[in-house]
C-alpha atoms as a PDB file:
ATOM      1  CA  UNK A   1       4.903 -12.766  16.022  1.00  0.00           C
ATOM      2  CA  UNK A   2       1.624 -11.391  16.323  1.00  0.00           C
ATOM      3  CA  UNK A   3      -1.869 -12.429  15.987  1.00  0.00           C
ATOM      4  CA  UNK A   4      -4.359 -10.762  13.242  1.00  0.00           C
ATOM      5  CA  UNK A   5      -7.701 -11.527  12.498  1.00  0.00           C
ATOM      6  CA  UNK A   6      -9.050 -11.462   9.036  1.00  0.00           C
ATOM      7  CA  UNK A   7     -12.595 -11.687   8.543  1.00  0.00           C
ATOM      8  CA  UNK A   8     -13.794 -12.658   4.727  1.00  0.00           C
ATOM      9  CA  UNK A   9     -17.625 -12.135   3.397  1.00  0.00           C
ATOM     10  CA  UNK A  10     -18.686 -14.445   0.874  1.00  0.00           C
ATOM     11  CA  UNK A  11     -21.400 -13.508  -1.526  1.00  0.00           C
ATOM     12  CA  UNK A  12     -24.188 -15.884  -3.210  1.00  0.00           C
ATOM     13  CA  UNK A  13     -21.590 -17.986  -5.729  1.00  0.00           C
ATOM     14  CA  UNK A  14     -21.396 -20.876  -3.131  1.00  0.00           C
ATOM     15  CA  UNK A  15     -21.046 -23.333  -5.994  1.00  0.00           C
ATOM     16  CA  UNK A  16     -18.123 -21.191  -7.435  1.00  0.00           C
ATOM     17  CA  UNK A  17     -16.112 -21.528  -3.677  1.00  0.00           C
ATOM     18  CA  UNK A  18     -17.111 -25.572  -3.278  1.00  0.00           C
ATOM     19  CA  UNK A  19     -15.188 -25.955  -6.840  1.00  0.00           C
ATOM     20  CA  UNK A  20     -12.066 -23.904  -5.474  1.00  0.00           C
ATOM     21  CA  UNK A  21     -12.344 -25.586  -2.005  1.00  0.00           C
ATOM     22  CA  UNK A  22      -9.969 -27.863  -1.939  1.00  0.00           C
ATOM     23  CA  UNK A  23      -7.514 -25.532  -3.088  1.00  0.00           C
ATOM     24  CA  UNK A  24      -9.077 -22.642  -0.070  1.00  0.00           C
ATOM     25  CA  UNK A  25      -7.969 -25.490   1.952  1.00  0.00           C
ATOM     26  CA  UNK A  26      -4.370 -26.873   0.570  1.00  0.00           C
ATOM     27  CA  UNK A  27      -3.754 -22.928   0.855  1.00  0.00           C
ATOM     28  CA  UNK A  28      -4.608 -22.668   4.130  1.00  0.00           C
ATOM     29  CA  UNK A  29      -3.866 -26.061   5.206  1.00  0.00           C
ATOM     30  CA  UNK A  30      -0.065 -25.425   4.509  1.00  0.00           C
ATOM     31  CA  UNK A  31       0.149 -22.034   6.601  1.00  0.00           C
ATOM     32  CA  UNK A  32      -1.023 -23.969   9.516  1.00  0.00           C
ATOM     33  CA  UNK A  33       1.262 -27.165   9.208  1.00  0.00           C
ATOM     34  CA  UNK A  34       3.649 -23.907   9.640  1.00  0.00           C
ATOM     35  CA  UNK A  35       2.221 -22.778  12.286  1.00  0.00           C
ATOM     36  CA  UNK A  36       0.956 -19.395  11.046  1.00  0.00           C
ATOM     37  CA  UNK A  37      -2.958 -20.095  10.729  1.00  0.00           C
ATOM     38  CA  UNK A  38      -3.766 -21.303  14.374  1.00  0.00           C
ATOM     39  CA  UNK A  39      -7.649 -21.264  13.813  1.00  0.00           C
ATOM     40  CA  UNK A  40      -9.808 -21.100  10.577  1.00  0.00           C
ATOM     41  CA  UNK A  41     -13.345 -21.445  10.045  1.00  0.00           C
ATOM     42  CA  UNK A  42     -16.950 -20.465   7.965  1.00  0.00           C
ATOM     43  CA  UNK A  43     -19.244 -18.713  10.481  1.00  0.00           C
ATOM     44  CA  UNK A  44     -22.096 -21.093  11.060  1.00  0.00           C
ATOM     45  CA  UNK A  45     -25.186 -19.363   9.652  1.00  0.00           C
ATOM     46  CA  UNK A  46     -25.704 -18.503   6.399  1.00  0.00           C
ATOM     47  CA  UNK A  47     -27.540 -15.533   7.259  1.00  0.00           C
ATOM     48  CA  UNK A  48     -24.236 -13.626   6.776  1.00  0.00           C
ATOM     49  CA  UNK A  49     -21.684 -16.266   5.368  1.00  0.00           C
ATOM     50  CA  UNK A  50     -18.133 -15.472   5.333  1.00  0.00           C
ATOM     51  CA  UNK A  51     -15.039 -17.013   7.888  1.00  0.00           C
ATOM     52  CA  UNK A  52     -13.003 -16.015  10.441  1.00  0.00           C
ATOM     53  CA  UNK A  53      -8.990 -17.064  10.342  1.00  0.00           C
ATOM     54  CA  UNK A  54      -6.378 -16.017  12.908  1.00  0.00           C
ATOM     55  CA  UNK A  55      -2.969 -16.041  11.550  1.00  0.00           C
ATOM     56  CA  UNK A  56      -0.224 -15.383  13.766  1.00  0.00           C
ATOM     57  CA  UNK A  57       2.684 -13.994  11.751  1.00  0.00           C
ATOM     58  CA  UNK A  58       5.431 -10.977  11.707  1.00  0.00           C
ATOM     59  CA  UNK A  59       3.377  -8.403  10.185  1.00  0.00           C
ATOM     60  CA  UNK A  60       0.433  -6.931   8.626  1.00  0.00           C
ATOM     61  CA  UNK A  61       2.261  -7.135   5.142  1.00  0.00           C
ATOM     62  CA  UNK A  62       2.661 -10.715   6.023  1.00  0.00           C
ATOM     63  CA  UNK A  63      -1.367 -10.887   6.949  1.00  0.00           C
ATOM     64  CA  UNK A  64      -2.074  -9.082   3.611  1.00  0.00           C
ATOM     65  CA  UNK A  65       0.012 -11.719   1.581  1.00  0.00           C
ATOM     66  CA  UNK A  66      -1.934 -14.631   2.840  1.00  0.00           C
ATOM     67  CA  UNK A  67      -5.262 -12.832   2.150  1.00  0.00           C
ATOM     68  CA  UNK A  68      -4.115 -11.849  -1.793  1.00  0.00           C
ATOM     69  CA  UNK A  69      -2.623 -15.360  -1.929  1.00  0.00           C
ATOM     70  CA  UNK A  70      -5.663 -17.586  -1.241  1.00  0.00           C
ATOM     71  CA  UNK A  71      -7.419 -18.770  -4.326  1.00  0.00           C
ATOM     72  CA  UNK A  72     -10.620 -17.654  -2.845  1.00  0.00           C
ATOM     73  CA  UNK A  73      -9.458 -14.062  -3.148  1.00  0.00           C
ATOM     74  CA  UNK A  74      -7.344 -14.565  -6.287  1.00  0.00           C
ATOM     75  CA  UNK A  75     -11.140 -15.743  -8.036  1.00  0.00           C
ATOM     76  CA  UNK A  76     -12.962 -12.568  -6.973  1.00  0.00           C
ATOM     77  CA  UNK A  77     -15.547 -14.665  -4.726  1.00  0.00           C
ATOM     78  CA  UNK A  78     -14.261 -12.820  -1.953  1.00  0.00           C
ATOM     79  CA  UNK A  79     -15.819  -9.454  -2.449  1.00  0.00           C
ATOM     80  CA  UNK A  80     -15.187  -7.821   1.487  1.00  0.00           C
ATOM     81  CA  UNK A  81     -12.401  -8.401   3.896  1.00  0.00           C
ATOM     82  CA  UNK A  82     -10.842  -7.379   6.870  1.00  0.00           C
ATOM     83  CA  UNK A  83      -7.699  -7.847   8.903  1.00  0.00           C
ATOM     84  CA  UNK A  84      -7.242  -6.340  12.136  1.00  0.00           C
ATOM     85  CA  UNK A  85      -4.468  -6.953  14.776  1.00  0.00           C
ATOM     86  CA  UNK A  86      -5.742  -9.252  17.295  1.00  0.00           C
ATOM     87  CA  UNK A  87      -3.395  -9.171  20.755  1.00  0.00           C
ATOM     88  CA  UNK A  88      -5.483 -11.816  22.103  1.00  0.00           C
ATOM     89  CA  UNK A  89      -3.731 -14.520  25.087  1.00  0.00           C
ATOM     90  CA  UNK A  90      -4.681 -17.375  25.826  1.00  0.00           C
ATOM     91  CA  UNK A  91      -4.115 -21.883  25.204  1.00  0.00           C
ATOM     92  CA  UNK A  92      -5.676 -22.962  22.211  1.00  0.00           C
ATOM     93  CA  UNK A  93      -7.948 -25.895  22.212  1.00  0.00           C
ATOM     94  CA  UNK A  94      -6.151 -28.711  20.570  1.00  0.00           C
ATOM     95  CA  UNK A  95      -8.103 -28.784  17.276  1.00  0.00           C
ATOM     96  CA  UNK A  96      -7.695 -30.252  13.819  1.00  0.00           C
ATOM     97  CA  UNK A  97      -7.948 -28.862  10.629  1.00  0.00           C
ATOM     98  CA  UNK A  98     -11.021 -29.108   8.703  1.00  0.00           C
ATOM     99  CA  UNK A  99     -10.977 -32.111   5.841  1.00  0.00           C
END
């Protein structure tokens, strides 16, 4: 397993992503009950909003899949992303997943 990092920019349709949220979330909530999405999260300013999530899975392909898979993406109100390979180390903080 490794760990990417995929790095989403939102645009201005805020209200368009708080209607599709709960889905965003079942979506992602799943993948880390599985134990591929270790940490998730919206930066914190809205200067340049977008999120950070760290999936650790088999591949890139496997990366790419969750990315065209989220319902974010799927609705176009994800207009830039990235994923990059991430061969960080380290303990995770115990954390839970956002409500």
């Amino acid at each position: 397993m490794s760990l990417y990092a995929i790095h989403y920019t939102y645009d201005e349709r805020a209200d368009e992503r708080a209607a599709l949220r709960p889905e965003h979330l079942a979506h992602f909530r799943a993948l880390a009950d599985a134990g591929k999405v270790p940490a998730i999260g919206r930066y914190g300013d809205d200067l340049h909003p977008g999120a950070l999530i760290i999936v650790d899975v088999d591949s890139l392909d496997e990366a790419t899949a969750i990315v065209t898979e989220d319902p974010y993406v799927r609705a176009g109100l994800v207009p830039e992303h990235g994923i990059r390979e991430w061969p960080a180390f380290g303990a995770w903080p115990g954390r839970d997943f956002p409500a």
